[in-house]
Protein backbone atom coordinates (compact mmCIF):
# COMPACT_ATOMS: atom_id res chain seq x y z
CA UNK A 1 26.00 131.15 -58.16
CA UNK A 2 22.42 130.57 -58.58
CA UNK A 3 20.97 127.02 -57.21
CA UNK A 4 18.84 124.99 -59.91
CA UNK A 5 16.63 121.98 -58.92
CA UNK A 6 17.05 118.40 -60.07
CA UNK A 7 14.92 119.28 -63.28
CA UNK A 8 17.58 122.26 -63.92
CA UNK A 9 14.65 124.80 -62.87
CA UNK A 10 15.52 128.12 -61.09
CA UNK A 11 13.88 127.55 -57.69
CA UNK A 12 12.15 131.53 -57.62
CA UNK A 13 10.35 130.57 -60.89
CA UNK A 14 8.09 128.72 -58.99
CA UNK A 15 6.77 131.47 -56.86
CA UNK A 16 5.89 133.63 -59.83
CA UNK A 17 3.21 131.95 -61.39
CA UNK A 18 -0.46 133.52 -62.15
CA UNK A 19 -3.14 132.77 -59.58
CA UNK A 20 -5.41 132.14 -62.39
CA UNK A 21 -3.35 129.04 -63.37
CA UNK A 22 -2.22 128.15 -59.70
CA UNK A 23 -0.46 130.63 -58.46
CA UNK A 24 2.84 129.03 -56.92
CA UNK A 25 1.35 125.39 -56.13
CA UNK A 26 1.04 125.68 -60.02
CA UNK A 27 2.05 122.03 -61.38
CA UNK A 28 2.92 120.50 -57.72
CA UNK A 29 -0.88 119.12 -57.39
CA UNK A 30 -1.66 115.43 -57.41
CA UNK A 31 -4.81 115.47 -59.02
CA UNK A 32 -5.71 113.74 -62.46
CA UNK A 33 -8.18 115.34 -64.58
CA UNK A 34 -10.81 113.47 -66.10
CA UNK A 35 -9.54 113.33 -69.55
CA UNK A 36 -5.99 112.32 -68.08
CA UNK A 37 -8.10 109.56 -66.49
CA UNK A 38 -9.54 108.16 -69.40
CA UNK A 39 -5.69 108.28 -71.40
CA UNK A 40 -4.55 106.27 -68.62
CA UNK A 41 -7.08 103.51 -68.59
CA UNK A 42 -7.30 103.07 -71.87
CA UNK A 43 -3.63 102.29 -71.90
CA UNK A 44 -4.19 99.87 -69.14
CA UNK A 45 -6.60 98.18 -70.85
CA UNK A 46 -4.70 97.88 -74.25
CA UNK A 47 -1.64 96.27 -72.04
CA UNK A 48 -3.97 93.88 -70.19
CA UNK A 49 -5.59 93.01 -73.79
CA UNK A 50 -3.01 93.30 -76.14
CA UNK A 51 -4.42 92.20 -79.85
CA UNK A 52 -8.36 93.31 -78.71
CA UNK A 53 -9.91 96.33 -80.20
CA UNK A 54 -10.32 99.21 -78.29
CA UNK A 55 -13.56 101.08 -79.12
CA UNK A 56 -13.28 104.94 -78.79
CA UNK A 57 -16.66 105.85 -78.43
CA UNK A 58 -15.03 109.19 -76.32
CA UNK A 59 -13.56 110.80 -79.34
CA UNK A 60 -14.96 114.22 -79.70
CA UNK A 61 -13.45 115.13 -83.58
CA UNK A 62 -14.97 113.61 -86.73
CA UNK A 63 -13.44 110.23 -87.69
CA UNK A 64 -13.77 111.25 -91.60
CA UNK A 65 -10.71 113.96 -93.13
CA UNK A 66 -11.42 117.08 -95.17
CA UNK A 67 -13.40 116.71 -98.37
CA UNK A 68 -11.04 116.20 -101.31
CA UNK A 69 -12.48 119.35 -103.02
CA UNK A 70 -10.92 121.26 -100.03
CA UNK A 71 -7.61 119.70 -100.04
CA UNK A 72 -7.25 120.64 -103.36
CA UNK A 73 -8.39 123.60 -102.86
CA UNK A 74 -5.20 123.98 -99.99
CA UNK A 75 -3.10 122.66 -102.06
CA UNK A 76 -3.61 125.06 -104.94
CA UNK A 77 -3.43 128.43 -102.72
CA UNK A 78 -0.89 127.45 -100.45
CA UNK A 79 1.66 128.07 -103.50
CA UNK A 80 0.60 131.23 -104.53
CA UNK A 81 2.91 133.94 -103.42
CA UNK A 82 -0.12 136.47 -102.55
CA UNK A 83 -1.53 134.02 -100.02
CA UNK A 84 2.18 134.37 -97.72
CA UNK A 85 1.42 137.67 -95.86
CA UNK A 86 -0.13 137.59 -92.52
CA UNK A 87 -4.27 137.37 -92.85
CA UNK A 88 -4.66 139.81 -89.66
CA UNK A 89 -8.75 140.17 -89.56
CA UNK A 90 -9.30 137.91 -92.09
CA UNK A 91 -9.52 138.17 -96.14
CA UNK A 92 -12.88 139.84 -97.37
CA UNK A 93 -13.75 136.90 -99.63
CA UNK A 94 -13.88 134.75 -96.31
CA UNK A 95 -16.03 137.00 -94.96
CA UNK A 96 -18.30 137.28 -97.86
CA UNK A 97 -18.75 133.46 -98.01
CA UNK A 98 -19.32 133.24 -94.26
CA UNK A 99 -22.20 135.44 -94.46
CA UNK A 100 -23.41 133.65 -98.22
CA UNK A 101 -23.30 130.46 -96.03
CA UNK A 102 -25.91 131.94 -93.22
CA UNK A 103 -27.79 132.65 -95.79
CA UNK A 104 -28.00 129.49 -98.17
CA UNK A 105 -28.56 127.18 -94.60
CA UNK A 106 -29.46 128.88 -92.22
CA UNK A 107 -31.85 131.42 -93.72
CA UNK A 108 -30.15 134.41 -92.21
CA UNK A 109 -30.36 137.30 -93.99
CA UNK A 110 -28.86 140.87 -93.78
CA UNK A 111 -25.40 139.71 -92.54
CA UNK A 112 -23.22 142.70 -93.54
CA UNK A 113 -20.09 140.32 -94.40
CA UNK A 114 -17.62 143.63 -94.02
CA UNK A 115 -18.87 144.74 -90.93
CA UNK A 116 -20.82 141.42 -89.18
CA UNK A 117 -18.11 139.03 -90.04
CA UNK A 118 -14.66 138.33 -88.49
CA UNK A 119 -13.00 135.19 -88.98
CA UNK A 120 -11.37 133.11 -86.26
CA UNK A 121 -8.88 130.22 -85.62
CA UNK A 122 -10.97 128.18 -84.51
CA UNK A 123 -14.58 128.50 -82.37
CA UNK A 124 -12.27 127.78 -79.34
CA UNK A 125 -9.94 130.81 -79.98
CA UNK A 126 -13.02 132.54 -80.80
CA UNK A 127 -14.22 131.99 -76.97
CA UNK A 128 -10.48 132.15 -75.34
CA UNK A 129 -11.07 136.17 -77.03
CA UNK A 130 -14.31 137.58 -76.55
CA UNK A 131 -14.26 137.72 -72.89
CA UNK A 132 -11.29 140.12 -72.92
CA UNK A 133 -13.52 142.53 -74.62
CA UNK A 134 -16.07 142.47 -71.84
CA UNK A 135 -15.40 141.22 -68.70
CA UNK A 136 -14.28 143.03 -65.77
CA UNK A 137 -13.41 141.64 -62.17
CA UNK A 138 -16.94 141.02 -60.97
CA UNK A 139 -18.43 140.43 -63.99
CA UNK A 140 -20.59 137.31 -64.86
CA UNK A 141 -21.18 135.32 -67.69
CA UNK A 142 -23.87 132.51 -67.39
CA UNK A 143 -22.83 129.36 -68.45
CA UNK A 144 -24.79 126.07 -68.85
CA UNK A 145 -23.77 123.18 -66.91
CA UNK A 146 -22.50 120.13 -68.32
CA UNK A 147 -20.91 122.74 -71.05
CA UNK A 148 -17.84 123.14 -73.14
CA UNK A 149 -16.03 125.40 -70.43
CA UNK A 150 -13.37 127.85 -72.05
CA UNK A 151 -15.75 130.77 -71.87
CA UNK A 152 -15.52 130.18 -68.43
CA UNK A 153 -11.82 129.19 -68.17
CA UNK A 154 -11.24 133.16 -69.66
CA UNK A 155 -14.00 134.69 -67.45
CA UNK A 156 -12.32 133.20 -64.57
CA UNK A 157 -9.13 134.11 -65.74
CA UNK A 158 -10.08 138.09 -65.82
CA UNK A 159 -11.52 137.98 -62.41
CA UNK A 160 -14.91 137.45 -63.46
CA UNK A 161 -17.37 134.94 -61.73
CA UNK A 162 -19.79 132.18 -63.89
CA UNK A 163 -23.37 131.41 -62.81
CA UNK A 164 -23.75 127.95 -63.60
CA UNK A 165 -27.34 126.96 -65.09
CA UNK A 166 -27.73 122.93 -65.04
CA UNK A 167 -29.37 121.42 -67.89
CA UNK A 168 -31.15 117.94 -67.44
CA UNK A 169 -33.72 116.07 -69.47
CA UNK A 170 -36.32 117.57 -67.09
CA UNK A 171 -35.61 120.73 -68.92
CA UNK A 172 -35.13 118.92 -72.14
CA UNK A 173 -31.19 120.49 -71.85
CA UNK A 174 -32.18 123.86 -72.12
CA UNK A 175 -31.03 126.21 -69.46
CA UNK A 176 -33.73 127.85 -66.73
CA UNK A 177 -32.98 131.44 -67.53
CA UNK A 178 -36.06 132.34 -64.56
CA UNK A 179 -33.87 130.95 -62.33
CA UNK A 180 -31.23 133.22 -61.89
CA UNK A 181 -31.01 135.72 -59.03
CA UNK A 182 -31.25 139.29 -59.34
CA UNK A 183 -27.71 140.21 -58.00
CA UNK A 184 -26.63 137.69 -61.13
CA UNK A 185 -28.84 139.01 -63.94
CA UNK A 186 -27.40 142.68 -62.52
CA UNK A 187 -23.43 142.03 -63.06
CA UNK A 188 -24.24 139.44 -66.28
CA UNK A 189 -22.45 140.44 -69.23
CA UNK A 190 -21.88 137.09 -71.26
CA UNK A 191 -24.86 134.26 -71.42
CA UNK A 192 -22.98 131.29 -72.94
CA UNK A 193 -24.83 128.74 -75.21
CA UNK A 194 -24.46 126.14 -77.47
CA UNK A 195 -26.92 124.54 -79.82
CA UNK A 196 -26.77 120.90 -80.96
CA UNK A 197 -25.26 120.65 -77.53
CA UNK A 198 -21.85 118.97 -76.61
CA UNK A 199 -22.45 116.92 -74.56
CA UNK A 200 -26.22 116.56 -74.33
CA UNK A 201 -26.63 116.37 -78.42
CA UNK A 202 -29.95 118.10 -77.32
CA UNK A 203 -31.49 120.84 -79.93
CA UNK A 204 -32.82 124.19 -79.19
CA UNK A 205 -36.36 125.59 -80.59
CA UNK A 206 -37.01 128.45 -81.90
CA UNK A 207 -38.81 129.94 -79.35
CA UNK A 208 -36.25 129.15 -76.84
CA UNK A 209 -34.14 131.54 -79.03
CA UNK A 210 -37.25 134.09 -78.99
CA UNK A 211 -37.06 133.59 -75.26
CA UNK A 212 -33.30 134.33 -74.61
CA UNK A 213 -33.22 137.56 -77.15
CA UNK A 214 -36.39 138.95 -74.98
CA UNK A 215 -34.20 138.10 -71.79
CA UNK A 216 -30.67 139.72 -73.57
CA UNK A 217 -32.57 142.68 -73.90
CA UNK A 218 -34.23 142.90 -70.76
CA UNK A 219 -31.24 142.44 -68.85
CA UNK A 220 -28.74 143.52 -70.97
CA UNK A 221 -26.55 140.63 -71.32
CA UNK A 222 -24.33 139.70 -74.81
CA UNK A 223 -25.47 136.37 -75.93
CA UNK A 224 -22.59 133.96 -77.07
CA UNK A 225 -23.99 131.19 -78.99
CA UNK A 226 -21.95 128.31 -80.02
CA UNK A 227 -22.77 126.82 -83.15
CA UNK A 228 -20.34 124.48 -83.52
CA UNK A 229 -22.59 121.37 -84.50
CA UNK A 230 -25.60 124.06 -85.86
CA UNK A 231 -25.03 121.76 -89.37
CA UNK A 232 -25.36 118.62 -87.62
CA UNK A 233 -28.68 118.01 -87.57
CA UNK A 234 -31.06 114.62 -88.29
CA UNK A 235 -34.56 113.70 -89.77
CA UNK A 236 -35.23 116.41 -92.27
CA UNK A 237 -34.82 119.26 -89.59
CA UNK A 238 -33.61 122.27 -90.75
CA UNK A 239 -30.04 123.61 -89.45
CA UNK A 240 -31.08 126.71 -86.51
CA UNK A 241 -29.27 129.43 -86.60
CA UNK A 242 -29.61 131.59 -83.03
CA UNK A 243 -29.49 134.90 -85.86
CA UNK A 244 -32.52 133.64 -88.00
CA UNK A 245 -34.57 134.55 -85.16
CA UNK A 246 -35.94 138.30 -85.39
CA UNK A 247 -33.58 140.84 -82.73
CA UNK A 248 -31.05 138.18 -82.39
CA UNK A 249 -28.72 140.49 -84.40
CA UNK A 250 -29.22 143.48 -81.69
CA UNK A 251 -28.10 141.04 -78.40
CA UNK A 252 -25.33 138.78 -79.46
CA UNK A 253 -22.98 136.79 -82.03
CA UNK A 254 -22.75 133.68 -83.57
CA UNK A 255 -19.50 131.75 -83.58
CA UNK A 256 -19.31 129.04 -86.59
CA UNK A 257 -16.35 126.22 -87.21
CA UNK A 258 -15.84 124.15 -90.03
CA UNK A 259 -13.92 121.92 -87.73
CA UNK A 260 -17.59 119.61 -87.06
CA UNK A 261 -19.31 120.76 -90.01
CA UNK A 262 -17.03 119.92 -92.51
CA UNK A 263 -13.98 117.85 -90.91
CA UNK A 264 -11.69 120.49 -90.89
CA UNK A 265 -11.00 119.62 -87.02
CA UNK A 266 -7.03 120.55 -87.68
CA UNK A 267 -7.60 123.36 -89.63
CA UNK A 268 -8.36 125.94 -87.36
CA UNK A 269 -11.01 127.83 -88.91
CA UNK A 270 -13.94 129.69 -88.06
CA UNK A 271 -16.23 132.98 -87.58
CA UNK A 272 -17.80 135.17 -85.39
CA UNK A 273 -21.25 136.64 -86.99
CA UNK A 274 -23.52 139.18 -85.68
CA UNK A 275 -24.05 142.21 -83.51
CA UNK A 276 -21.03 144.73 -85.68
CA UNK A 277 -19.88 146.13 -82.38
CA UNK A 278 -19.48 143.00 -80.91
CA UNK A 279 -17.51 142.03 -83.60
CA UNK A 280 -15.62 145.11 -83.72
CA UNK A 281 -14.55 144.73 -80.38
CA UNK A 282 -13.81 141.19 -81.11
CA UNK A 283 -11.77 141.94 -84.11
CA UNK A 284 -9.99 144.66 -82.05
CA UNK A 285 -8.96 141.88 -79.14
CA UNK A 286 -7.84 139.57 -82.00
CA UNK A 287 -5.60 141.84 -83.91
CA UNK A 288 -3.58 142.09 -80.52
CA UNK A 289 -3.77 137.77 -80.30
CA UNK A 290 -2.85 136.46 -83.33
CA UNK A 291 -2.04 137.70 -86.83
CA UNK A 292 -5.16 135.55 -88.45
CA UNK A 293 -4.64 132.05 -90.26
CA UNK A 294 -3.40 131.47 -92.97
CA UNK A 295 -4.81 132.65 -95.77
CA UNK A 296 -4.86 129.44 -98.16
CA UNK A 297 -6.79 127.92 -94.98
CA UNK A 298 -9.06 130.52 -95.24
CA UNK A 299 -9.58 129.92 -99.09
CA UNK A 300 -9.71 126.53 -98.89
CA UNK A 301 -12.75 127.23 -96.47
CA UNK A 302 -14.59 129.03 -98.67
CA UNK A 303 -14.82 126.50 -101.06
CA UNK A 304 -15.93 123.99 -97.89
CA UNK A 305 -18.82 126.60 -97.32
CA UNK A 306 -19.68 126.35 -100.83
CA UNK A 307 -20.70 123.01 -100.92
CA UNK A 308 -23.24 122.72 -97.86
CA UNK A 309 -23.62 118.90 -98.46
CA UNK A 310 -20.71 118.06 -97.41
CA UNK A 311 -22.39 118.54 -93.89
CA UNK A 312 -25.65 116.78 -95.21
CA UNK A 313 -23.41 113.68 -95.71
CA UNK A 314 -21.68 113.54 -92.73
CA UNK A 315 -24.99 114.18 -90.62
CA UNK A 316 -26.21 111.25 -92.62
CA UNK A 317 -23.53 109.17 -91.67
CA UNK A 318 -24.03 110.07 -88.10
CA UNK A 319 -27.80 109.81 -88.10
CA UNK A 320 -27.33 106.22 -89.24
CA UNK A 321 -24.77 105.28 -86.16
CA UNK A 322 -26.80 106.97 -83.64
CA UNK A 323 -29.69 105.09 -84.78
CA UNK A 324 -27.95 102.21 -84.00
CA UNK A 325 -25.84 102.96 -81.19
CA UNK A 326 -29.81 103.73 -79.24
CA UNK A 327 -30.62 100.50 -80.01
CA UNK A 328 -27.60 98.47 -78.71
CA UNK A 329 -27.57 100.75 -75.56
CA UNK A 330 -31.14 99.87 -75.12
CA UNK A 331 -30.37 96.35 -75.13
CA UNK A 332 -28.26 96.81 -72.79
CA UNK A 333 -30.81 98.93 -70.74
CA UNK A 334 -29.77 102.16 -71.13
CA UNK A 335 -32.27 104.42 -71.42
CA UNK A 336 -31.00 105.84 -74.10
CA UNK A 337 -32.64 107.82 -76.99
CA UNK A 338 -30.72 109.41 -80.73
CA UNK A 339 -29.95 113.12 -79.99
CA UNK A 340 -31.78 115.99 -82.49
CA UNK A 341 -28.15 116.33 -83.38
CA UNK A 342 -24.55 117.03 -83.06
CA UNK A 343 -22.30 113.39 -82.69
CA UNK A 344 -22.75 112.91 -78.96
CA UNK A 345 -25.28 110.79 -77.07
CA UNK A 346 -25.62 111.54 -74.11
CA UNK A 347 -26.94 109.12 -71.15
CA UNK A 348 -27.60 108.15 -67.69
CA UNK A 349 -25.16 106.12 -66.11
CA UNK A 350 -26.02 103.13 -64.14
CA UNK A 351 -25.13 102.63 -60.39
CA UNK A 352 -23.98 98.88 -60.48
CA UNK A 353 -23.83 95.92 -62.40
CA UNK A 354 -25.77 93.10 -60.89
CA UNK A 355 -23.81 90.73 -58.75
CA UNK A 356 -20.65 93.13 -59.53
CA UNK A 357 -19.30 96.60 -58.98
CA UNK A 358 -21.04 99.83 -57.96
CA UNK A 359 -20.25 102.85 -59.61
CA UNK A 360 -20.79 106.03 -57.29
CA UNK A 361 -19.82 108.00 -60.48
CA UNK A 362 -20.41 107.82 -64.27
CA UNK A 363 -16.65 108.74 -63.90
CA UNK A 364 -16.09 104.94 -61.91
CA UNK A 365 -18.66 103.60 -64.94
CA UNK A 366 -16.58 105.16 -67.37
CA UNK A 367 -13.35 103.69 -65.76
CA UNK A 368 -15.07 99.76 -65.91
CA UNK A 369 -16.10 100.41 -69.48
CA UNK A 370 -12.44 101.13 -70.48
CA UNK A 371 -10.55 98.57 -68.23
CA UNK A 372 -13.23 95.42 -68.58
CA UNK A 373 -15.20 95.84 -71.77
CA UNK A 374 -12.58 97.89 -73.82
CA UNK A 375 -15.38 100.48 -74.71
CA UNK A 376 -14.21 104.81 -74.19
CA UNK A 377 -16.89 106.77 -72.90
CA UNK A 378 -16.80 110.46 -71.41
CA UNK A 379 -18.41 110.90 -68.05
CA UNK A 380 -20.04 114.08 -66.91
CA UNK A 381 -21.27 114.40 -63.33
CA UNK A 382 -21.61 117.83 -63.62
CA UNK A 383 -25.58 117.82 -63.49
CA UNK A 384 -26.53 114.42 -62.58
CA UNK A 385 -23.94 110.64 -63.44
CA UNK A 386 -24.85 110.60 -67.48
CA UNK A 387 -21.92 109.54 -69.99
CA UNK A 388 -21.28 110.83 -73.14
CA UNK A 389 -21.03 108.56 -76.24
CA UNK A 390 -19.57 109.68 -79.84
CA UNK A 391 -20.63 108.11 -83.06
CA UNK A 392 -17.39 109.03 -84.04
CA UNK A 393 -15.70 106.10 -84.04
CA UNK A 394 -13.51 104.37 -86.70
CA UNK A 395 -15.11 102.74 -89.46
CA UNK A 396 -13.97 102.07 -93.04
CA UNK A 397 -18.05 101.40 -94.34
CA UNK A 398 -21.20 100.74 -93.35
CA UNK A 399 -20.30 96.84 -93.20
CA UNK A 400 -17.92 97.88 -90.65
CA UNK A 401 -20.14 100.84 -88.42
CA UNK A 402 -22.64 97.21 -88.22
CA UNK A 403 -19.51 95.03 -87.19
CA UNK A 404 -18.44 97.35 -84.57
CA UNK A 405 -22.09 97.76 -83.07
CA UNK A 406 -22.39 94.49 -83.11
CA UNK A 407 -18.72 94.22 -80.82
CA UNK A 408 -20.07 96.74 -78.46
CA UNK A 409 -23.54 94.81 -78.47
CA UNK A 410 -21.06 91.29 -77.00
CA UNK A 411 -19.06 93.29 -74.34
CA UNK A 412 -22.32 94.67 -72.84
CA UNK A 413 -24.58 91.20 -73.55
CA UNK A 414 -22.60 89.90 -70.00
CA UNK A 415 -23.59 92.17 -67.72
CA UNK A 416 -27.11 93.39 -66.22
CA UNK A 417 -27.15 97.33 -65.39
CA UNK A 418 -28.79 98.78 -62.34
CA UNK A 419 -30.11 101.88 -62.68
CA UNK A 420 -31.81 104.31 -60.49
């Protein structure tokens, strides 16, 4: 009779699992990931202080729901008996209005919606995919560091290798292309970026887009660019798209979500816009992943891309609290500045509080914010100790965005940061 372990688990199963996961120490480690981390204090914090607001300052998904025009819009095609069937590659009329969209904010013109366009569940299943249509063990795609990583999670997970580029104010959070060694730029398939940047909330220019389509070209490399927060964007500047600039269209793709734009974070919906064989071989990976979303979702997104200010609102709304937000961190020292766009700021972490604790980390900041001040942040000491604040936070009104600044504003009046 076969032996089971105390969980009821057959004891071989645990010597079968992927090295790209683990391999068979797969689930035995003891270490706590950072986001794991930050669960656990926070609980901790709301024992210790039971009846004191928490502030979530670490959330990274809008605080507002789907416009109401959209949810009626859901609610009116997920009845209809043509909209059951599996989507596969997505409905034409999604496509259409994808490309429309480029071109009413972005200023992108010549998308060929049939060909250019492929819809996605999601930016992140969009990323999770288009690495099995290029890399091979060996292979490199060039990824900026601090970064949203599953580009790299997927590379790694085909055998391929990432060349990490750090981005730091010094650079202004753009990555040093120059940099990279000739052995890299030779096995480079994928160059990763994403522009508002999570976490920096830094922009890109236009001629740092000019720059990386001469470089795609020269080295013959498949730009990826995330445009997750492209909407996002403060002070009368115009939304960038990486395929308004001229070649663009000839060295990479696009990948758009309505899950920032329009508050659709649930709804898993997206594209991928560009170069048609990349998106060919995109589409081809995808039709062997999923069987596409559902196609009220998708219809229901069309009518979100329809209606463009419902982006200009929110980026309004988040204008206003990172104005704010600067200003209370600066109180507090921080040297802290409002991002070009996107909902993070992004910041140095201090080393110690005067007469109090030292924080080798931003991750050990991060930690006293939660446990003594009741404030989540997101560390990142991938390129430097910085922590990442979201103006995502909950708040019924403006009354209520000045009450809780004013909250964090208290915690923080007590202490005196060092900082290097």
């Amino acid at each position: 009779m076969e032996q089971t372990t105390a969980a009821g688990q057959v004891p071989y199963i645990q010597g079968r699992f992927a090295e790209r996961i683990g391999g068979s120490g797969f689930g035995l480690g003891t270490e706590i990931y950072k986001f794991e981390k930050i669960k656990r204090a926070k609980r901790e914090a709301t024992a210790r202080h039971p009846g004191v607001e928490l502030i979530d300052l670490g959330v990274g998904e809008p605080d507002e729901g789907a416009d109401p025009l959209v949810v009626e819009a859901l609610a009116r095609e997920a009845g209809k008996r043509e909209n059951r069937f599996y989507a596969d590659n997505g409905i034409a009329e999604f496509k259409a209005a994808a490309a429309k969209y480029l071109r009413d904010v972005f200023g992108v013109d010549g998308i060929d919606p049939e060909t250019e366009v492929n819809h996605a569940i999601g930016a992140k299943s969009a990323l999770s995919i288009l690495p099995l249509a290029f890399i091979n063990p060996g292979d490199v795609t060039i990824m900026p560091t601090p970064c949203y990583p599953v580009l790299a999670t997927h590379t790694k997970y085909l055998g391929g290798e990432i060349a990490w580029l750090p981005i730091h104010e010094g650079n202004r959070f753009l990555p040093d292309l120059d940099s990279l060694s000739p052995d890299v730029l030779k096995r480079a398939k994928l160059l990763y970026l994403n522009y508002p940047n999570n976490p920096t909330g830094a922009s890109a220019t236009r001629e740092f887009f000019e720059k990386v389509v001469d470089f795609a070209r020269k080295h013959e490399i498949i730009v990826v660019h995330d445009a997750a927060y492209a909407g996002l964007v403060f002070d009368g500047a115009r939304p960038l798209s990486f395929l308004s600039v001229p070649g663009a269209k000839d060295v990479g793709v696009e990948i758009h979500s309505l899950s920032k734009s329009h508050n659709m974070t649930g709804w898993r919906i997206g594209f991928v816009a560009g170069n048609p064989l990349v998106v060919k071989a995109f589409a081809t990976v995808k039709d062997n992943c999923d069987s596409g979303q559902f196609i009220a979702i998708q219809k229901a997104a069309i009518e979100a891309l329809a209606h463009p200010e419902i982006t200009r609102r929110t980026a309004e709304k988040y204008s206003r609290r990172h104005e704010m937000l600067a200003s209370v961190l600066r109180e507090a020292g921080f040297r802290a500045a409002k991002p070009q766009g996107s909902f993070f700021l992004y910041t140095e972490a201090p080393i110690a509080v005067e007469g109090g604790p030292e924080f080798p980390t931003a991750e050990d900041f991060s930690q006293f914010l939660i446990k003594e001040k009741l404030i989540s942040t997101v560390p990142w000491d991938d390129a430097g100790r910085y922590i990442r604040f979201s103006v995502t936070f909950e708040a019924k009104d403006e009354a209520d965005e000045r009450r809780v600044m004013d909250e964090i504003r208290r915690r923080l009046s007590d202490c005196r940061f060092i900082f290097r």
